[in-house]
Structure formats: C-alpha cells, structure tokens
Protein backbone atom coordinates (compact mmCIF):
# COMPACT_ATOMS: atom_id res chain seq x y z
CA UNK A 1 -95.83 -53.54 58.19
CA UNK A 2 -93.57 -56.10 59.60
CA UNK A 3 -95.18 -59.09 61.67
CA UNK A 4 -92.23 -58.40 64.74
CA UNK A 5 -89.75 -56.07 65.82
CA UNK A 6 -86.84 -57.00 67.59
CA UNK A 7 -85.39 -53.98 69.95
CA UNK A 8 -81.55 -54.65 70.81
CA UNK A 9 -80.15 -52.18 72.91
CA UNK A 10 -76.08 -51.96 72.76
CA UNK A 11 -73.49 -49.66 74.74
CA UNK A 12 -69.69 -50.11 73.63
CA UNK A 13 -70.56 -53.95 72.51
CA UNK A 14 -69.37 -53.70 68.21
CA UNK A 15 -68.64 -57.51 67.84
CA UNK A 16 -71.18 -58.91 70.91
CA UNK A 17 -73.93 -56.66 68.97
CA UNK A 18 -73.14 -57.94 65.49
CA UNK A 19 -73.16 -61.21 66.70
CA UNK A 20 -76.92 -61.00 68.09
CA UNK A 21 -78.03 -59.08 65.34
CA UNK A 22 -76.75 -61.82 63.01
CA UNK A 23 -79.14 -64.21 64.99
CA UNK A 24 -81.98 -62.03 64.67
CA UNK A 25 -81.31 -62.06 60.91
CA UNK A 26 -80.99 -65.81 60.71
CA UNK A 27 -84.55 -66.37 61.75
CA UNK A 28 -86.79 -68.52 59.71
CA UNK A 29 -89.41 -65.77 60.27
CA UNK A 30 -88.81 -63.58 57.44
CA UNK A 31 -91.11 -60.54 58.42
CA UNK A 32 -89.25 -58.63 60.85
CA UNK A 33 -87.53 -55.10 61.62
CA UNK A 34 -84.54 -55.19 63.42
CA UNK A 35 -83.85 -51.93 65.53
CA UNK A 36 -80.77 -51.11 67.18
CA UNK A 37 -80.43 -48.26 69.98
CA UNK A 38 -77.00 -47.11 70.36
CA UNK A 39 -77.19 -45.65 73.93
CA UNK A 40 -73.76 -43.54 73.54
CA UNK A 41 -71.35 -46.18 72.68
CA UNK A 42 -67.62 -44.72 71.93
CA UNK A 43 -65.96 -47.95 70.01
CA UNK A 44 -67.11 -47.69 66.82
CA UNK A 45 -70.21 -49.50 67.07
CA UNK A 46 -72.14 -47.14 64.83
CA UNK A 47 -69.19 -47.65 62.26
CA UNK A 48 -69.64 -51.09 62.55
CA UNK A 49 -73.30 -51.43 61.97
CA UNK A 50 -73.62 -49.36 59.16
CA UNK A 51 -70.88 -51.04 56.71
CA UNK A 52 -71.88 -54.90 58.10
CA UNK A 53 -75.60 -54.47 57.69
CA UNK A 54 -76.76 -50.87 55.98
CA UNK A 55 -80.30 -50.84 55.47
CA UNK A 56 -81.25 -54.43 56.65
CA UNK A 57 -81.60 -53.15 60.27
CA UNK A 58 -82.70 -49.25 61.61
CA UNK A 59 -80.18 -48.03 63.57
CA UNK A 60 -80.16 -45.16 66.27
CA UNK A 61 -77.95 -43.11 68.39
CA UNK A 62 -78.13 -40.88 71.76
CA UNK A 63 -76.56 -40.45 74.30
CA UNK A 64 -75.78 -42.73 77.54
CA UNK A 65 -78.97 -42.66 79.24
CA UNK A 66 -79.16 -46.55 79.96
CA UNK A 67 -80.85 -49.58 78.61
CA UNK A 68 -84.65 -48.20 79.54
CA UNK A 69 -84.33 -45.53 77.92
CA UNK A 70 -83.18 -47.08 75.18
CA UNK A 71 -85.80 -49.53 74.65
CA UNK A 72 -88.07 -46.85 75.00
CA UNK A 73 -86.94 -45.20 72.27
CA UNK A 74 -87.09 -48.42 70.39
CA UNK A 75 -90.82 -49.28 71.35
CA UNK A 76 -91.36 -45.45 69.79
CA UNK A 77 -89.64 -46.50 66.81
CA UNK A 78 -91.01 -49.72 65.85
CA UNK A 79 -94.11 -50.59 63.48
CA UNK A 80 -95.09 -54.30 64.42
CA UNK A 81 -98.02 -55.51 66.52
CA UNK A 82 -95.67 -58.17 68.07
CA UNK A 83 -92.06 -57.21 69.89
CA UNK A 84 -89.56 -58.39 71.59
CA UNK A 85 -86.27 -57.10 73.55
CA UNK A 86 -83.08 -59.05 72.90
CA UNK A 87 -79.91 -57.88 74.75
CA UNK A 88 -76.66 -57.01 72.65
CA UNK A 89 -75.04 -60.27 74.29
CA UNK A 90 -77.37 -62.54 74.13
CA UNK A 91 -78.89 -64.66 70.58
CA UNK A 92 -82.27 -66.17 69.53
CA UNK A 93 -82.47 -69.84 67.78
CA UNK A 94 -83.20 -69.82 64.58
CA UNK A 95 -87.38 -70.67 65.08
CA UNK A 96 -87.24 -68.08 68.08
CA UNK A 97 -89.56 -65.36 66.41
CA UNK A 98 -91.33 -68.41 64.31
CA UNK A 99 -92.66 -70.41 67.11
CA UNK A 100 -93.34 -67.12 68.90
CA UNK A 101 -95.53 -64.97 66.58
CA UNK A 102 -97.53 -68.17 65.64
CA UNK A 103 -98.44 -68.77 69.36
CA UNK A 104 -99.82 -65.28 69.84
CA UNK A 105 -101.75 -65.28 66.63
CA UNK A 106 -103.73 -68.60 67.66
CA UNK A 107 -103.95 -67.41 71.12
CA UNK A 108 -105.22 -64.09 70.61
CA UNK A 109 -105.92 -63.40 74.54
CA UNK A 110 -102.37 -63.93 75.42
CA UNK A 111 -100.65 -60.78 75.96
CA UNK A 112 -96.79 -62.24 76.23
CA UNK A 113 -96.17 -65.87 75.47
CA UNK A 114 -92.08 -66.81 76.81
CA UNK A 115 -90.35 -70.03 76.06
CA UNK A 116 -86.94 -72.10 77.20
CA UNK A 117 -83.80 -71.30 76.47
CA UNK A 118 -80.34 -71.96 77.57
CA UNK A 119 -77.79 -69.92 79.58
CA UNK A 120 -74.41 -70.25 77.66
CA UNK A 121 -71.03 -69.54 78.10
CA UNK A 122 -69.15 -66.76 76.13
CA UNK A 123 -68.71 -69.22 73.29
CA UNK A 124 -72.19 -69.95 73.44
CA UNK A 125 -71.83 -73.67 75.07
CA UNK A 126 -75.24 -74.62 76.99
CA UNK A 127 -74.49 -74.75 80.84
CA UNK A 128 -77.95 -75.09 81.86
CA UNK A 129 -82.27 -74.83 81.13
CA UNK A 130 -83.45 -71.10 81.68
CA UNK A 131 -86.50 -72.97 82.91
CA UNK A 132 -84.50 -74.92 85.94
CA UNK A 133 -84.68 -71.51 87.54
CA UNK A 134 -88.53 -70.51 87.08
CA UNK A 135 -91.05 -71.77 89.88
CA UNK A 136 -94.15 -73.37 88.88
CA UNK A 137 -97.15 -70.96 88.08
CA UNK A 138 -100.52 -72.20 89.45
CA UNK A 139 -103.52 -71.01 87.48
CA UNK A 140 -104.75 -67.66 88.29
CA UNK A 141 -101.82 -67.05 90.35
CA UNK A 142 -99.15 -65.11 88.48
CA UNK A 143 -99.33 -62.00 89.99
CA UNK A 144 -98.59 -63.44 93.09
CA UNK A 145 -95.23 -65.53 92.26
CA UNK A 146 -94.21 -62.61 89.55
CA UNK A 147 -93.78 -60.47 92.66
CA UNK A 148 -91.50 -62.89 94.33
CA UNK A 149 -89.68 -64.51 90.88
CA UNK A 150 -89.03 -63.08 87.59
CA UNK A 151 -90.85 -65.82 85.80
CA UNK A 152 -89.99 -64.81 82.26
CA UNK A 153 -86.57 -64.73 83.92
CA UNK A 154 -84.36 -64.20 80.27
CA UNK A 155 -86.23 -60.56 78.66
CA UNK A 156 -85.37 -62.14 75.01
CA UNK A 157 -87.65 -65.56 75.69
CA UNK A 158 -90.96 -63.23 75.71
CA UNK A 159 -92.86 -62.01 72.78
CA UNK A 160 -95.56 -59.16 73.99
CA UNK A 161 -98.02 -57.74 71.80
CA UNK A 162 -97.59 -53.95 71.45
CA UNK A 163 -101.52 -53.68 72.32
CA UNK A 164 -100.49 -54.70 75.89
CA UNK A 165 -97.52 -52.24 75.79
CA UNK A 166 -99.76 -49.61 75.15
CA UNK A 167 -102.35 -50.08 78.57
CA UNK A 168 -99.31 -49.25 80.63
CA UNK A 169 -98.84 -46.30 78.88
CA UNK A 170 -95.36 -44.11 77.44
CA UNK A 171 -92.59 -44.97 78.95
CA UNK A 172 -93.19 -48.16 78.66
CA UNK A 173 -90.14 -49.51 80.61
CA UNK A 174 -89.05 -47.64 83.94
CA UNK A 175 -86.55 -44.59 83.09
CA UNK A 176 -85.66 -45.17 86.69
CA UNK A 177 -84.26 -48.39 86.94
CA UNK A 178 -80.84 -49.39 85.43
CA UNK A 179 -81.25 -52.95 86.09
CA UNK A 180 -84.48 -55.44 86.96
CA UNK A 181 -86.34 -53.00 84.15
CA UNK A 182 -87.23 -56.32 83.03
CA UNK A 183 -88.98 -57.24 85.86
CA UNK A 184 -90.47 -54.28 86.72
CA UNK A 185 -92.32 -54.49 83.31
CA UNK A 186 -93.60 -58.24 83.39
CA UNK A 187 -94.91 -57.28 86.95
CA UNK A 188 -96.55 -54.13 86.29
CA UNK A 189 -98.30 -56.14 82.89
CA UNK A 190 -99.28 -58.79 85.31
CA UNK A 191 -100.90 -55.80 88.12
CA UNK A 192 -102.91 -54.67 84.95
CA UNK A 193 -104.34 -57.94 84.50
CA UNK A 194 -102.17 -59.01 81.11
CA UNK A 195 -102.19 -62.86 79.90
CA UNK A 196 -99.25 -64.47 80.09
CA UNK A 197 -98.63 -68.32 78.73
CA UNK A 198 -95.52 -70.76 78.91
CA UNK A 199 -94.76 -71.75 75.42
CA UNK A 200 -92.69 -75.42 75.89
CA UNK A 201 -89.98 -74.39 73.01
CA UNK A 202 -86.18 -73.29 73.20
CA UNK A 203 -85.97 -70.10 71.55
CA UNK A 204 -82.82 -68.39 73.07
CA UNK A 205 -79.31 -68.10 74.43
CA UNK A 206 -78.42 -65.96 77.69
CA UNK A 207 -74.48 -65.11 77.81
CA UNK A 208 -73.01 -66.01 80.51
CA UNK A 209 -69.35 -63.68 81.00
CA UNK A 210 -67.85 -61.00 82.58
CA UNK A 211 -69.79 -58.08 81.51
CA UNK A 212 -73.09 -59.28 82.26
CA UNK A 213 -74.97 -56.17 84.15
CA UNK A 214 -76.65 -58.55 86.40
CA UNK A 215 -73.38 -60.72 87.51
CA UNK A 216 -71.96 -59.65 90.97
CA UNK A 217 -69.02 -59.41 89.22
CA UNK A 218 -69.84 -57.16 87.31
CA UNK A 219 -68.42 -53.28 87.27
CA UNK A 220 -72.40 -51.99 87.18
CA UNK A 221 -73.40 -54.73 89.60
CA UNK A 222 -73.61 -51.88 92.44
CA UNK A 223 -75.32 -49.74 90.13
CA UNK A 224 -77.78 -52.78 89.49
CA UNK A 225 -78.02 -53.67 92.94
CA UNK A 226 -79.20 -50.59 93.88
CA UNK A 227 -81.63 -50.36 90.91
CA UNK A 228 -83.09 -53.72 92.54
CA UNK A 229 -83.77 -51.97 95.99
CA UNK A 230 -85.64 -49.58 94.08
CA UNK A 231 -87.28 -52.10 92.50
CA UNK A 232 -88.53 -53.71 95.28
CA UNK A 233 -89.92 -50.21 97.10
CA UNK A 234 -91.64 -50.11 94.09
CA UNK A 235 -93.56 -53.17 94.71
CA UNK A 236 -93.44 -52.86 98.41
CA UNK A 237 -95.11 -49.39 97.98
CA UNK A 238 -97.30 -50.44 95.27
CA UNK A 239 -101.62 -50.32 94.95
CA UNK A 240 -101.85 -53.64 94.51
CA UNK A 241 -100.00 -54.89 97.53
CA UNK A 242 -102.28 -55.33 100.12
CA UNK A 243 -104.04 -57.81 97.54
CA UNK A 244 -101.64 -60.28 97.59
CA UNK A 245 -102.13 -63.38 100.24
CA UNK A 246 -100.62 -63.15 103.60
CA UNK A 247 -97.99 -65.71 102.56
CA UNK A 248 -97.16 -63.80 99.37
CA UNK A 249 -96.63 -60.64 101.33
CA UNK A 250 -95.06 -62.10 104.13
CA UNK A 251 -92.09 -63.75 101.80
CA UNK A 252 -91.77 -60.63 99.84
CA UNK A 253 -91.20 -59.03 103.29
CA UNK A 254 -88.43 -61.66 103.77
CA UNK A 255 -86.72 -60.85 101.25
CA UNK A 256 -86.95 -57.61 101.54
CA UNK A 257 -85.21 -57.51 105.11
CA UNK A 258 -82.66 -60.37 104.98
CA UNK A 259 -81.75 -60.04 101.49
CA UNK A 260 -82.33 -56.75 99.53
CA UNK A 261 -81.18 -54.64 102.84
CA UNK A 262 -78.72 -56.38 103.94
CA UNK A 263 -76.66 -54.41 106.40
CA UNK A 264 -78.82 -51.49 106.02
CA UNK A 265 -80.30 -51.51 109.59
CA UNK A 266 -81.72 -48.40 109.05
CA UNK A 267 -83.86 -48.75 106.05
CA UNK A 268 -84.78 -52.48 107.46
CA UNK A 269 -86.32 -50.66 110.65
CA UNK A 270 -88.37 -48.34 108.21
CA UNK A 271 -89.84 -51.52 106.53
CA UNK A 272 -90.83 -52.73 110.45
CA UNK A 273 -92.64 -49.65 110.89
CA UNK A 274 -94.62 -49.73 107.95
CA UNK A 275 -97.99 -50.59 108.48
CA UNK A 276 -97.69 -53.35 106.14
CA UNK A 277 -95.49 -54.98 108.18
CA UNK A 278 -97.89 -53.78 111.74
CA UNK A 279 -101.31 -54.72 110.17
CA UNK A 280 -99.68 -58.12 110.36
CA UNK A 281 -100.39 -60.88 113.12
CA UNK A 282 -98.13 -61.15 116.29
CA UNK A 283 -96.93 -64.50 115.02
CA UNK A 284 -96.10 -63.57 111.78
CA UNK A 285 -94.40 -59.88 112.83
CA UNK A 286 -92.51 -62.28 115.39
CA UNK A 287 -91.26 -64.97 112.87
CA UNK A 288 -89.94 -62.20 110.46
CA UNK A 289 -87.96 -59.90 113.12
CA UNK A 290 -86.87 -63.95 114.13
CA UNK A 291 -85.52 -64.37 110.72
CA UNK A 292 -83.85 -60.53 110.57
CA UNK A 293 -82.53 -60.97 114.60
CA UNK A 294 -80.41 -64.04 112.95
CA UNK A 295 -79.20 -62.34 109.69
CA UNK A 296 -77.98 -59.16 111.65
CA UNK A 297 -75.79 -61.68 114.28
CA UNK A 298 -74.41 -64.18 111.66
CA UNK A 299 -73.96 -61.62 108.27
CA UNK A 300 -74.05 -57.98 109.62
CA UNK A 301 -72.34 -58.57 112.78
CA UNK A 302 -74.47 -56.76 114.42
CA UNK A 303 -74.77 -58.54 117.59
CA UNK A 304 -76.73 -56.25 119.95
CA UNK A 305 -79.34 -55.08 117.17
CA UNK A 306 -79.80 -58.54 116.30
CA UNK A 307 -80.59 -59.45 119.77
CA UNK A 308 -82.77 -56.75 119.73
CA UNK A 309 -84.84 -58.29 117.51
CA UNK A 310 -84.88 -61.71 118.98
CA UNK A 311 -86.23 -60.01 121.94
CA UNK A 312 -89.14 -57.94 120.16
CA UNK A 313 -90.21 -61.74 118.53
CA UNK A 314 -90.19 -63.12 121.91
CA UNK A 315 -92.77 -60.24 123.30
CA UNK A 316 -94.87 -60.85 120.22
CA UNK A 317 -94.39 -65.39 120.81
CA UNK A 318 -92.69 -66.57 123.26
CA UNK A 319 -91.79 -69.37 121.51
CA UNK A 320 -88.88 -72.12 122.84
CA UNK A 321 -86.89 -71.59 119.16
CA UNK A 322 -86.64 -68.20 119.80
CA UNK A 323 -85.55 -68.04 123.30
CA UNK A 324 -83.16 -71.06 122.46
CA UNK A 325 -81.51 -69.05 119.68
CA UNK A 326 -81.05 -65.59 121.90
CA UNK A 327 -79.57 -68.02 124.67
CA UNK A 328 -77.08 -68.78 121.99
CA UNK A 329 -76.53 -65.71 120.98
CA UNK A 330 -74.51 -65.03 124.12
CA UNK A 331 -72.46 -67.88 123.22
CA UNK A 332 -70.81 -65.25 120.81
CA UNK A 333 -70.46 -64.62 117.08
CA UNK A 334 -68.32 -67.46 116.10
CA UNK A 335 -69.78 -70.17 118.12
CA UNK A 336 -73.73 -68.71 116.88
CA UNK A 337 -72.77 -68.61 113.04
CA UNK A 338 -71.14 -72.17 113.89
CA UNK A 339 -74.13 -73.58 114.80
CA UNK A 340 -76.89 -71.85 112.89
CA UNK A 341 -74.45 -72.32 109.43
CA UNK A 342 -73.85 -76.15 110.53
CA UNK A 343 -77.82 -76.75 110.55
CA UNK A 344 -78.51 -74.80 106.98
CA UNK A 345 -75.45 -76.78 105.37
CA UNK A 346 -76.98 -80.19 106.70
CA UNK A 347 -80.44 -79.02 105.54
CA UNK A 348 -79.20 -78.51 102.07
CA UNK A 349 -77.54 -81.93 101.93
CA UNK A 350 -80.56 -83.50 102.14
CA UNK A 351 -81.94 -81.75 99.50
CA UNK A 352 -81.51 -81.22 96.12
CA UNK A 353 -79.49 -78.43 93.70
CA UNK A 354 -80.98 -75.46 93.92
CA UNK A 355 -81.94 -73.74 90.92
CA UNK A 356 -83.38 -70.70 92.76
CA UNK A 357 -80.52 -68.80 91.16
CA UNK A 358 -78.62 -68.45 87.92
CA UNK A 359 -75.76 -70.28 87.61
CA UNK A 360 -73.18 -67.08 87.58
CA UNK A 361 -74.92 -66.01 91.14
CA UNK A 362 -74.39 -69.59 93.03
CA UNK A 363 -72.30 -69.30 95.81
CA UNK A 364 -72.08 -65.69 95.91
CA UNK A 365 -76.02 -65.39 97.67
C-alpha cells in the first residue's frame, strides 16, 4: 500500500496536467499513487496521459460534473492512509510529500499538517509567500478564524490523513459547491474537532494566470462567486454557529452583508431578520446596519435604502458618527463617496500592504 496519494483533478488542461503530474513524480518520496480524474475533458487529455505516463499514474474518466465530484471519486479510488489534493495547474517541490508524510507520522494526533508555498506566475516565477495571506492562529482557536479565513489557503499545501476524511463521512468534499470546496472541507474538519498544525516548510507552487477558477477574471468566476454565497449560508446556517464568540459572529456577519451580497438588498434584509443577527445587542445590530447603510450609498447606489439603514442604527444608538454620516448623506452620492473614500484611502496610507488577499484579487475587492 502506498504511504500517499496524490488526487489531481483536470478538465481540458493536457500540457498544465502533465506538467503537475511531472512534479508529483519528481518527489523524493518514492511511495506514492498518483490519481488523475478526468472530469469530461474534450482535448485529448486522456490521449495524453496514457502514452506520457501509462501505468505510473491511475487514470479516470466521467463526465463534467466539476472538481468535487471529482475528488470524490478520487478519495474512493485511492489506497493510502495519507492524501493530498493538488490542482492540474498548480506543482509541489520536490520534498513536498517528504516533509509532509514525516510530520504526520511523528505527530500522530494531527489530522492535516499544511506548509508555505509560493504563488507563481504562469512560468512558475515566485511573486509572493502563500503564508503573507494567512492570519495568525491562536491556540485553541481555529475554528473560529477558519470561519472567517481559509487558513490552509492553497488545497495542495495540506496533507490529511484519510482517518479524518472518513469522520465526515462519503462525499467527502461538497457535490454542491463548484468553488471554495476547499474551504468548506478544512472548516467542516475543524467543526468536528480535527487537529490541524502549521508545518514551517515550502512545499508548493499556486499558478497564478488566466484560467484560474478563483480569479475575477476568470470565465467561471460567476459560477465561483456564487458557489461562495452558498458557501457562506452554509456556515451562516450551520450547528455550530451560535458557538462562535460575539466578535467572530459579528465579522462573519460583515462580511456577509457588505461583501458576499453585495447589491443583493434583498437577500441582505433576510440576513437582518435572522435571529442571529436579532439575538444580537442594540449596539452591535446598530454598528452592522451602520456599516451596510454606507456600502448601499457609496457601491450599490442605493441612496434611500442606505439611508434607511442609517436611520434603523440611529434608533438602536444614537450615536454622533452615525447621525454625522446620514447628514452627509444628503450632501449626495458624489460628494458622500468623496468623503467616506478620501478617509479609507488616508487610513490605508498609514498602514501597511495588505496581504488580506491574493495577489491576482488586489484592486479588484
């Protein structure tokens, strides 16, 4: 039985795939199974695999059902205790699967050990640390920043024992999602109570180009985008939820509004009638339909809902912020955004680069 199997799902990707495949078979870790879901390519990738590598990886086909699926199918497939999912895109370092299986087997309560790595260009030049974008993790706390961050942030960077696959149960990876399947996965290991440890090493390369799935520019990046939404209902929706500490809940509420529904005023009203968001205090409820007011003037043009809001945080506290920024609202759209814009861009020039997002999502947020 090998020691790890490395999944590698691929759709219309022949020379990207061979490419990662050929890093896989590089390793210095000699015990592995490489196994390749074809989810429905039509270029010849099937073609391709077969006369470059035969029988030194497994190879399967079916048809276009996305990249969950497709691990899936590889999770069903594979015969190792340890696993891990590398993208058709992306590469592993040559001591990747090395470093990785020797961590778990002297730390045999860790469920997932991740590393560092680098996101690349398409030629594979470093542009930055993967670890510039993870927040710090404070002891006992993962659940609670996993459900604001992906903290394992690349999916090829983690090595999870199958064990820990096999509490959440088949399928292992959301059938649902077509995109933040990822996430969804390190959070729902974290809910169950799974181990996770940082492992200082550089083990992989995340591809930076045009195709990436989780690029705005990108043609699935609706597709994805939506998928993320989802995502966060999940978690919004989930058991464990009401767990989490007030400030956890109250930033994933944040983001929920101002960011993941955008524009939507429709579903963002849903989420304010939610009891999550009523079982809050006044303050709180007021600060967050404070934050949403603004976003609906300045981004969604939405002038009279945001002033709505501004007036439902002012019944809850009266606060001189919030009646200073409705005043100002009457000042009109362009002279508002002026002024609320001109403060954030003087707050960020006095502080530092912010590595809150990958480096292909800056300036588009």
């Amino acid at each position: 039985m090998p020691k790890v199997s490395v999944i590698i799902p691929t759709y219309n990707r022949a020379q990207m795939v061979c490419e990662a495949i050929d890093s896989v078979l590089a390793q210095t870790l000699e015990d592995i199974e490489v196994i390749v879901v074809d989810d429905g390519s039509d270029d010849g990738t099937g073609d391709v695999l077969r006369e470059r590598y035969g029988e030194r990886i497994r190879y399967f086909y079916q048809e276009n059902q996305g990249r969950s699926v497709a691990r899936n199918r590889g999770i069903r497939a594979s015969r190792s205790p340890y696993l891990l999912f590398l993208d058709s895109d992306d590469w592993l370092l040559p001591d990747a699967l090395r470093l990785q299986a020797e961590f778990l087997d002297a730390h045999p309560d860790v469920d997932v050990v991740y590393s560092d790595g680098y996101y690349c260009d398409a030629t594979g030049r470093p542009i930055q640390l993967i670890s510039l974008e993870r927040p710090p993790v404070p002891e006992g706390k993962l659940l609670e920043v996993i459900v604001l961050h992906n903290v394992v942030v690349a999916t090829h960077s983690a090595m999870v024992r199958r064990c820990a696959l096999d509490r959440l149960g088949d399928p292992y990876f959301d059938e649902a999602l077509r995109g933040t399947e990822d996430a969804d996965l390190w959070l729902r290991l974290a809910a169950i109570g799974a181990t996770f440890a940082y492992q200082d090493v550089l083990t992989c390369k995340y591809r930076l180009h045009g195709g990436n799935a989780s690029s705005p520019t990108s043609p699935q990046w609706q597709r994805r985008w939506q998928s993320m939404r989802r995502f966060k209902f999940k978690v919004f929706h989930a058991n464990f939820f009401p767990s989490l500490s007030l400030t956890t809940r109250c930033e994933f509420i944040r983001q929920l509004l101002v960011v993941f529904l955008a524009g939507d005023i429709e579903a963002q009203e849903e989420v304010l009638r939610t009891t999550h968001f009523k079982q809050l205090a006044p303050q709180l409820q007021a600060t967050l339909l404070y934050y949403l007011g603004v976003e609906n003037i300045i981004k969604d043009r939405v002038i009279v809902v945001g002033r709505r809001r501004l007036k439902r945080a002012i019944a809850l506290d009266p606060r001189l912020q919030y009646r200073s920024i409705l005043a100002l609202s009457y000042l009109g759209h362009f002279v508002f955004s002026l002024i609320i814009l001109g403060r954030r861009k003087l707050e960020c020039l006095r502080g530092k680069v912010d590595h809150s997002l990958a480096p292909h999502w800056r300036g588009l947020a």
